[in-house]
PDB file of N, CA and C in Angstrom:
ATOM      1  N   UNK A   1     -43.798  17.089  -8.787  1.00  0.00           N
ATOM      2  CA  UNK A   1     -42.763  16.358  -8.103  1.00  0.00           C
ATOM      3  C   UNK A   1     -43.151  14.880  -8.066  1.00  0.00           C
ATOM      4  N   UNK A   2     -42.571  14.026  -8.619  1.00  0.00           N
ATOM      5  CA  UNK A   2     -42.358  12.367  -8.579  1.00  0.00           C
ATOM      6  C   UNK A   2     -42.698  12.199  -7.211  1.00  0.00           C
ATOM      7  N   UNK A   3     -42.884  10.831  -6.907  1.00  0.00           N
ATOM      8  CA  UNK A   3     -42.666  10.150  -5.609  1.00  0.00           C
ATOM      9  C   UNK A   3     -42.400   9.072  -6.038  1.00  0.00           C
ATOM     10  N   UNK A   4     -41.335   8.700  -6.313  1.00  0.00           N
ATOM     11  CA  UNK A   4     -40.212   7.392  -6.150  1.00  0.00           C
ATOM     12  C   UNK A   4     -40.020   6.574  -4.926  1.00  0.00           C
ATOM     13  N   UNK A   5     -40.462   5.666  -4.881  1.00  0.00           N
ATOM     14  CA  UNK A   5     -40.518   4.670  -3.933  1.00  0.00           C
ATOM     15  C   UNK A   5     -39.127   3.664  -4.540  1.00  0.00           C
ATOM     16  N   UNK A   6     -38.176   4.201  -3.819  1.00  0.00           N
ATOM     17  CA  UNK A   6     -36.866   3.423  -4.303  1.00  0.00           C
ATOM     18  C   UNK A   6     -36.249   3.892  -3.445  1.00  0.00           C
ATOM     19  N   UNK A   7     -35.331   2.883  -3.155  1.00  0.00           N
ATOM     20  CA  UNK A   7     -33.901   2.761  -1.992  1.00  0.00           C
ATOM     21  C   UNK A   7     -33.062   3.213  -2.270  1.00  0.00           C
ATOM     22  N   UNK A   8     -32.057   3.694  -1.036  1.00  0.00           N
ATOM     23  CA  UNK A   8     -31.174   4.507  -1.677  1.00  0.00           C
ATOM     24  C   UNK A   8     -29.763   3.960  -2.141  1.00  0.00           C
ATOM     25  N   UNK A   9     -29.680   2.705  -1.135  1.00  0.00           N
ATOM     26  CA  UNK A   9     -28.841   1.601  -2.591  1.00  0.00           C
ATOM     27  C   UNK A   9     -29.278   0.595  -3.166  1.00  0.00           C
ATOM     28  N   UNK A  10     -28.797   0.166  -4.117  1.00  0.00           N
ATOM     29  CA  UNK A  10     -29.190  -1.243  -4.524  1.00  0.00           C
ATOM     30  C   UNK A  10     -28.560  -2.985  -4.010  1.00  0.00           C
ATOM     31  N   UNK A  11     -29.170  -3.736  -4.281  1.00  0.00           N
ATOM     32  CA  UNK A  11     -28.897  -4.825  -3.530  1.00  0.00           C
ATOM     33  C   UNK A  11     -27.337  -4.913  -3.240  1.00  0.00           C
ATOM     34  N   UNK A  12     -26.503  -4.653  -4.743  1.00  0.00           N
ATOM     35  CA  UNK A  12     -25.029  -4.708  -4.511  1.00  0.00           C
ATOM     36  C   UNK A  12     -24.335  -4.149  -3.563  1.00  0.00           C
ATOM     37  N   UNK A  13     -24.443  -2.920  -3.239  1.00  0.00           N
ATOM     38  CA  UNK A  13     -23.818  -1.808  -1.932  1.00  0.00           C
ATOM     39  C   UNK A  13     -24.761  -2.443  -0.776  1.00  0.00           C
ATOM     40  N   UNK A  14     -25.773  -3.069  -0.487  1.00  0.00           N
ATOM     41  CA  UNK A  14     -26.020  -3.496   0.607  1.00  0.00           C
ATOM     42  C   UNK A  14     -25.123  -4.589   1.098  1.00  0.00           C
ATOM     43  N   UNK A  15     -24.662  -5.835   0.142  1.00  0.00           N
ATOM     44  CA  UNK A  15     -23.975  -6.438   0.039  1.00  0.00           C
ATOM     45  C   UNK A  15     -22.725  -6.475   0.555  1.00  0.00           C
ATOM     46  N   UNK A  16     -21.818  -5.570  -0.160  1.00  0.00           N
ATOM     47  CA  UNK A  16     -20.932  -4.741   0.602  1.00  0.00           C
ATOM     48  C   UNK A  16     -20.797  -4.361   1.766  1.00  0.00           C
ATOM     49  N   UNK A  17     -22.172  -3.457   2.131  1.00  0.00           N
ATOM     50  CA  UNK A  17     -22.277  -3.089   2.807  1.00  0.00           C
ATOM     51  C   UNK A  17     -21.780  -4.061   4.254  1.00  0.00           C
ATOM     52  N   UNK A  18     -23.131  -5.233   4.057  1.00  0.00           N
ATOM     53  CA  UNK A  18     -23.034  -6.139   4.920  1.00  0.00           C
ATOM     54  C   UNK A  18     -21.812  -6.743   5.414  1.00  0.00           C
ATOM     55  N   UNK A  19     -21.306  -7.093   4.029  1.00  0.00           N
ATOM     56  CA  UNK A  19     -19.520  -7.748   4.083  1.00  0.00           C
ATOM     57  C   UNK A  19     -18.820  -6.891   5.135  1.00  0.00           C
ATOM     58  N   UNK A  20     -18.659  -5.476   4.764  1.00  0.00           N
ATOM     59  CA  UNK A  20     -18.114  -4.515   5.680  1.00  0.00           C
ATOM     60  C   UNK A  20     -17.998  -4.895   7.321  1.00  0.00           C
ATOM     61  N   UNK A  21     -19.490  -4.870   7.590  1.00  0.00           N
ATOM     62  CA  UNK A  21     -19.817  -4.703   8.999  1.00  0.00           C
ATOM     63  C   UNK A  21     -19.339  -6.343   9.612  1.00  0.00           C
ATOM     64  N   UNK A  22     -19.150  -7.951   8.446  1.00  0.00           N
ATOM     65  CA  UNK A  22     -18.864  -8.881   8.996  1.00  0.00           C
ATOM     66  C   UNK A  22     -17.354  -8.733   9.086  1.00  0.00           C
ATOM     67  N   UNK A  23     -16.771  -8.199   8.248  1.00  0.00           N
ATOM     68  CA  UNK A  23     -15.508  -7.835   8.475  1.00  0.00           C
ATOM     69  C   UNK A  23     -14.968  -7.452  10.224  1.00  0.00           C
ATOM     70  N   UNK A  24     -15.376  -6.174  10.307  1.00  0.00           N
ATOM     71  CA  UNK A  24     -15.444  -5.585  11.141  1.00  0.00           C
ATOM     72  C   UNK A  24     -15.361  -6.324  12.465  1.00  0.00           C
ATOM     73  N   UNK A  25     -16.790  -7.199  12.629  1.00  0.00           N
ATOM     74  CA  UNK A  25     -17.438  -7.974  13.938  1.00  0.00           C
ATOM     75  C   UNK A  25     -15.952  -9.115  13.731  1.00  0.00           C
ATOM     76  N   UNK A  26     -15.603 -10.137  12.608  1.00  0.00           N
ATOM     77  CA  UNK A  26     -14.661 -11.052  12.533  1.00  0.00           C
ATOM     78  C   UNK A  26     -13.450 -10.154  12.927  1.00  0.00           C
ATOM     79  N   UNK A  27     -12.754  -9.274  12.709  1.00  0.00           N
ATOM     80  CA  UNK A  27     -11.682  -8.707  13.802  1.00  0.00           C
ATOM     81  C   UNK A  27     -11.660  -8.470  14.978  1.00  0.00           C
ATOM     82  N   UNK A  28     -12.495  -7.761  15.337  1.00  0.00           N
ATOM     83  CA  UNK A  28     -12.568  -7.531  16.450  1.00  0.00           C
ATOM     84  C   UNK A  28     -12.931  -9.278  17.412  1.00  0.00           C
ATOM     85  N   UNK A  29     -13.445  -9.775  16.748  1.00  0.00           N
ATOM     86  CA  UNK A  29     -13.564 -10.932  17.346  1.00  0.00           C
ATOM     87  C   UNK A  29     -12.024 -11.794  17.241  1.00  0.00           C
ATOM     88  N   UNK A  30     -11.183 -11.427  16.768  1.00  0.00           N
ATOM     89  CA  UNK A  30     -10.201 -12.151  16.430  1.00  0.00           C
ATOM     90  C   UNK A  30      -9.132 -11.887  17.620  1.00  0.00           C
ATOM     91  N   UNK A  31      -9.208 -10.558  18.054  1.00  0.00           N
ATOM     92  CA  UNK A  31      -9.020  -9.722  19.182  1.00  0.00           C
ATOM     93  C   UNK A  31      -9.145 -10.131  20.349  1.00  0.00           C
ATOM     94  N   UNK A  32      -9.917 -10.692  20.811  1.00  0.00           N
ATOM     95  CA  UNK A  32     -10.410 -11.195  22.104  1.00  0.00           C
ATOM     96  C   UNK A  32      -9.776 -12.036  22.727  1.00  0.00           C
ATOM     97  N   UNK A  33      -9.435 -12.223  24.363  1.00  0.00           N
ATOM     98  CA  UNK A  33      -8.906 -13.198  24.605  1.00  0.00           C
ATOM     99  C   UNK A  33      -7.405 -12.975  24.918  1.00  0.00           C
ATOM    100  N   UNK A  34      -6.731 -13.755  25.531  1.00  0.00           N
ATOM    101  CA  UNK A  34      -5.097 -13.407  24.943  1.00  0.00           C
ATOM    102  C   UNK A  34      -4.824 -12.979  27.038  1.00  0.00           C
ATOM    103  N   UNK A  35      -5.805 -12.620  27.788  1.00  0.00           N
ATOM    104  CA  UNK A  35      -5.503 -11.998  29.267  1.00  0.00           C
ATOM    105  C   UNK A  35      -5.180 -13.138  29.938  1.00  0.00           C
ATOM    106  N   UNK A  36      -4.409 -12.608  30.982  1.00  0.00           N
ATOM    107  CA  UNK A  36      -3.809 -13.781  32.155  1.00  0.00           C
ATOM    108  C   UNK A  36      -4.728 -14.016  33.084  1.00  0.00           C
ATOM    109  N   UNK A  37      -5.153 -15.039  33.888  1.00  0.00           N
ATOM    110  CA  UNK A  37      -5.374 -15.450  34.350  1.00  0.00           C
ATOM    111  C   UNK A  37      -5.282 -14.464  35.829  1.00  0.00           C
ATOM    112  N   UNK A  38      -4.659 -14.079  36.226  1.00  0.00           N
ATOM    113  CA  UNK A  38      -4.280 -13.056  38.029  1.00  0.00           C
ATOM    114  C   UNK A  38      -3.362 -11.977  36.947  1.00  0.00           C
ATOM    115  N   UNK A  39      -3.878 -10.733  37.720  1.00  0.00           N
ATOM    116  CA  UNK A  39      -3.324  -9.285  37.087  1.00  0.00           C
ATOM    117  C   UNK A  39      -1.787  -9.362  37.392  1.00  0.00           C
ATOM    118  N   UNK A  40      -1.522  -9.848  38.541  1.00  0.00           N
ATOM    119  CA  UNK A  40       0.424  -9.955  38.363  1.00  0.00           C
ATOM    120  C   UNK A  40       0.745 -11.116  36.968  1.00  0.00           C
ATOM    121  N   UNK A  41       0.198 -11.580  36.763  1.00  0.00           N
ATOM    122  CA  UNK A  41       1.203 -12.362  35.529  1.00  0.00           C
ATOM    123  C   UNK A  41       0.506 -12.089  34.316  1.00  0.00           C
ATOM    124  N   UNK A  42       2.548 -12.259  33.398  1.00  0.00           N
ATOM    125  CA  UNK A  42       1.572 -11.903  31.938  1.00  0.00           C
ATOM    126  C   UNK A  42       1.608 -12.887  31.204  1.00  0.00           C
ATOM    127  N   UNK A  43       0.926 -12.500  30.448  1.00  0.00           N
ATOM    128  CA  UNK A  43       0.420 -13.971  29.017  1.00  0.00           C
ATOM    129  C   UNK A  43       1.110 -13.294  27.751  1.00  0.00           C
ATOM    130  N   UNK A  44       2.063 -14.578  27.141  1.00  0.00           N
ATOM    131  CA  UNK A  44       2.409 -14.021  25.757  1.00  0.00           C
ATOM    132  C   UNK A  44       1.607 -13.922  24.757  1.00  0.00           C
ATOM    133  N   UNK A  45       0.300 -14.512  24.994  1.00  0.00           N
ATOM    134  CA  UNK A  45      -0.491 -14.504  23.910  1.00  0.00           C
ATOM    135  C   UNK A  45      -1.282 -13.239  23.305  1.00  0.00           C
ATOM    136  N   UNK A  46      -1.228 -11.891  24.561  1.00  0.00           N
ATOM    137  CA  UNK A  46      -1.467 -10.756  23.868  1.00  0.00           C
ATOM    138  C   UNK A  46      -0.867  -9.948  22.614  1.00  0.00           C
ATOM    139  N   UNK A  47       0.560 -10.734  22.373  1.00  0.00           N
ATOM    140  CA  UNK A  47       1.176 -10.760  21.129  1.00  0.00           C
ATOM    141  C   UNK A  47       1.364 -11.624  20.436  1.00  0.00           C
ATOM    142  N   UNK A  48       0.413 -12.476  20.225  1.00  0.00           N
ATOM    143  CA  UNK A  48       0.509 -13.403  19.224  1.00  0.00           C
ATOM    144  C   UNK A  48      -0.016 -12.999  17.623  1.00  0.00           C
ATOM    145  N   UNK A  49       0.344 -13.700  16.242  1.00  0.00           N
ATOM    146  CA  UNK A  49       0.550 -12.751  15.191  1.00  0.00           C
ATOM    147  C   UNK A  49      -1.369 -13.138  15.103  1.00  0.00           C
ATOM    148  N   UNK A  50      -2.269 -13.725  15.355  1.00  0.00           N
ATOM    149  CA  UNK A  50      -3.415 -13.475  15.372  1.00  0.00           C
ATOM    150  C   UNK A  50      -4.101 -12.025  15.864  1.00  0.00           C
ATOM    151  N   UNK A  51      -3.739 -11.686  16.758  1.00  0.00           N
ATOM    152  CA  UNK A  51      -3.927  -9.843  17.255  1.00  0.00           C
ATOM    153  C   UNK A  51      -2.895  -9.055  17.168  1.00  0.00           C
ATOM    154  N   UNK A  52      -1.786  -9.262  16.391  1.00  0.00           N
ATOM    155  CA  UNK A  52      -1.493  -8.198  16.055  1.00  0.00           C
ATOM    156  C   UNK A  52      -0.961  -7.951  14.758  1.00  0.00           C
ATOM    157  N   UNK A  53      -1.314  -9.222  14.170  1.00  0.00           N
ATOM    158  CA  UNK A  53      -1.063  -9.212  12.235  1.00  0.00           C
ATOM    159  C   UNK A  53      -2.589  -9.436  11.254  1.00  0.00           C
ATOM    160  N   UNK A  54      -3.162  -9.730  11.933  1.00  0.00           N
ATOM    161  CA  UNK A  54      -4.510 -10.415  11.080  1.00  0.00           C
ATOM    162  C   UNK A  54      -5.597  -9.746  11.097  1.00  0.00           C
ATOM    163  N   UNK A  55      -6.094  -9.762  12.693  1.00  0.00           N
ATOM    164  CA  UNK A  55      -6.917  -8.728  13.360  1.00  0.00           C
ATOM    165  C   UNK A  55      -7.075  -7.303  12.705  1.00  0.00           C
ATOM    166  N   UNK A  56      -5.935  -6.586  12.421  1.00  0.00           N
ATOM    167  CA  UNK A  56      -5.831  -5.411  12.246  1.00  0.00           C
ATOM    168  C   UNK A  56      -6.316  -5.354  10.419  1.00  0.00           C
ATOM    169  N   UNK A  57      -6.013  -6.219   9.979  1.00  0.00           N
ATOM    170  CA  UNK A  57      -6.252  -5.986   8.644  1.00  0.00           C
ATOM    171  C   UNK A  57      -7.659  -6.054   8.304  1.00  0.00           C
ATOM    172  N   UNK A  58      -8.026  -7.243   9.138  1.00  0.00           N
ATOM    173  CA  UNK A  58      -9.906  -7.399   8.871  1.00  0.00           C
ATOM    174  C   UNK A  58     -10.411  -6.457   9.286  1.00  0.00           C
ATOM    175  N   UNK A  59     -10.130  -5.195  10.336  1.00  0.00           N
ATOM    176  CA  UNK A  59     -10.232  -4.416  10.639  1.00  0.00           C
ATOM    177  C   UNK A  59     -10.388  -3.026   9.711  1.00  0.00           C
ATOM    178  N   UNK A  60      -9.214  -3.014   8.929  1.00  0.00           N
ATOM    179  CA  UNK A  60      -8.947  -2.269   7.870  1.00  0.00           C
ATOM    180  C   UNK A  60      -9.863  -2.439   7.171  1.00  0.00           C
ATOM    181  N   UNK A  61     -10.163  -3.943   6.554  1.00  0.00           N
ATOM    182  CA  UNK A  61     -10.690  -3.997   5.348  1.00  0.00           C
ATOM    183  C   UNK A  61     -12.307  -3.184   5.316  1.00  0.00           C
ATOM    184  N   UNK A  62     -12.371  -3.989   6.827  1.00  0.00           N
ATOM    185  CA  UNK A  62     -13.913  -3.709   7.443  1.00  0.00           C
ATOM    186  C   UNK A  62     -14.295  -2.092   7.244  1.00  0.00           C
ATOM    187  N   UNK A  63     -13.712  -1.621   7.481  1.00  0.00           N
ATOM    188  CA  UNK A  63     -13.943  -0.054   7.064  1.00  0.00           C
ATOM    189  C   UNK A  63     -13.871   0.624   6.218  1.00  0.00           C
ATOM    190  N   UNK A  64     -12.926  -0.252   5.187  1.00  0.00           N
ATOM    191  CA  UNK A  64     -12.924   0.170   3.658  1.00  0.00           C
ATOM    192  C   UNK A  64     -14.029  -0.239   2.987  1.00  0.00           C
ATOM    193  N   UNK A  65     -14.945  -1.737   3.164  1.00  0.00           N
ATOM    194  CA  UNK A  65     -16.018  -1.626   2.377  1.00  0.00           C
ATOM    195  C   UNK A  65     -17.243  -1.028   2.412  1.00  0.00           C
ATOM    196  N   UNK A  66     -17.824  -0.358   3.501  1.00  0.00           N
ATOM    197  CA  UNK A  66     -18.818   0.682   3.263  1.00  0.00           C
ATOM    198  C   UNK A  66     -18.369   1.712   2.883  1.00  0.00           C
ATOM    199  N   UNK A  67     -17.015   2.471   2.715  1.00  0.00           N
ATOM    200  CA  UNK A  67     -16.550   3.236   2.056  1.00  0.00           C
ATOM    201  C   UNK A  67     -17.120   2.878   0.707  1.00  0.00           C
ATOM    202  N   UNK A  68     -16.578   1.942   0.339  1.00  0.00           N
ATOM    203  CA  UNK A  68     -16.797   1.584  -0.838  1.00  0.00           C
ATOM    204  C   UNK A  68     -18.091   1.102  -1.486  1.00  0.00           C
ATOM    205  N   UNK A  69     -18.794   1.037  -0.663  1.00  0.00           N
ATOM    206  CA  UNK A  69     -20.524   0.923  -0.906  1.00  0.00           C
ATOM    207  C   UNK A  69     -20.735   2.265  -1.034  1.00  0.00           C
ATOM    208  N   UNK A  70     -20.460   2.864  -0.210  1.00  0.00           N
ATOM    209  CA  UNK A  70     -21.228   4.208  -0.296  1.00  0.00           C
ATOM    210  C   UNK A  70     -20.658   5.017  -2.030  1.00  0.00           C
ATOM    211  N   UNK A  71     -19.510   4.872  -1.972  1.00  0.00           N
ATOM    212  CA  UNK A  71     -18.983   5.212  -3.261  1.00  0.00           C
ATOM    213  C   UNK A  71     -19.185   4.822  -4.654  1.00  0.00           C
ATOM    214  N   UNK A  72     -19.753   3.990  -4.473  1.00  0.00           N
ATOM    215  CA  UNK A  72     -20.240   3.199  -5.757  1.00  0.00           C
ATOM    216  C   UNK A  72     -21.532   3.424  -6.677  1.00  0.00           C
ATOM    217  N   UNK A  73     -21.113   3.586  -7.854  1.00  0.00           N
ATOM    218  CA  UNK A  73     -22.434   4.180  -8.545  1.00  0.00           C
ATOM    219  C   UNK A  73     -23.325   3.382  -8.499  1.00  0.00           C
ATOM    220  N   UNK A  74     -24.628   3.863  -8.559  1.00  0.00           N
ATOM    221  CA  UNK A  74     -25.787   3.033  -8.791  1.00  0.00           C
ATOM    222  C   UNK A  74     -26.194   2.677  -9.924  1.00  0.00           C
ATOM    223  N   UNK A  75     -26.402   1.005  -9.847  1.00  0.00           N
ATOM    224  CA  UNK A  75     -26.612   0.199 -11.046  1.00  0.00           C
ATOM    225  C   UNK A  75     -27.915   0.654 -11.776  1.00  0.00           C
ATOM    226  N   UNK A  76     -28.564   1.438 -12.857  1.00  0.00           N
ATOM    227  CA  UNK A  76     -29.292   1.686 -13.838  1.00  0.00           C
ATOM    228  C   UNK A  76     -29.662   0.620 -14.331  1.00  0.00           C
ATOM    229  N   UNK A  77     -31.312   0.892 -13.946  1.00  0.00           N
ATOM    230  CA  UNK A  77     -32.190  -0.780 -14.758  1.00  0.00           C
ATOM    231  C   UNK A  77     -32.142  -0.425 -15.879  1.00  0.00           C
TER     232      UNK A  77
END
């Protein structure tokens, strides 16, 4: 039996990887914010197209690219 001292992705799917998870943190951060000031009044800004058009997609994307890391063949030296 070998003992291979090798990772189980390569730099590229880490990459990805990483992208993924900034994705992710940049939506949810995009999210934030938007509350009134005293619980009787409301703020229109909880519907503004920043949280509820943009947000959601970086969101999306964010979860599609470790999908897509993980899915990805490994590059052969």
């Amino acid at each position: 039996m070998e003992n291979k001292d090798t990772f189980l992705f390569d730099r590229r799917k880490y990459v990805v990887l990483i992208a993924g998870l900034v994705m992710l943190a940049i939506g949810f951060a995009l999210m934030l914010g938007g509350g009134a000031e005293a619980p009787d009044e409301f703020n229109e800004e909880i519907f503004g197209t920043q949280r509820i058009g943009v947000a959601p997609w970086f969101i999306f994307i964010g979860l599609l690219l470790p999908i897509a890391a993980i899915m990805m063949k490994k590059k052969e030296d």
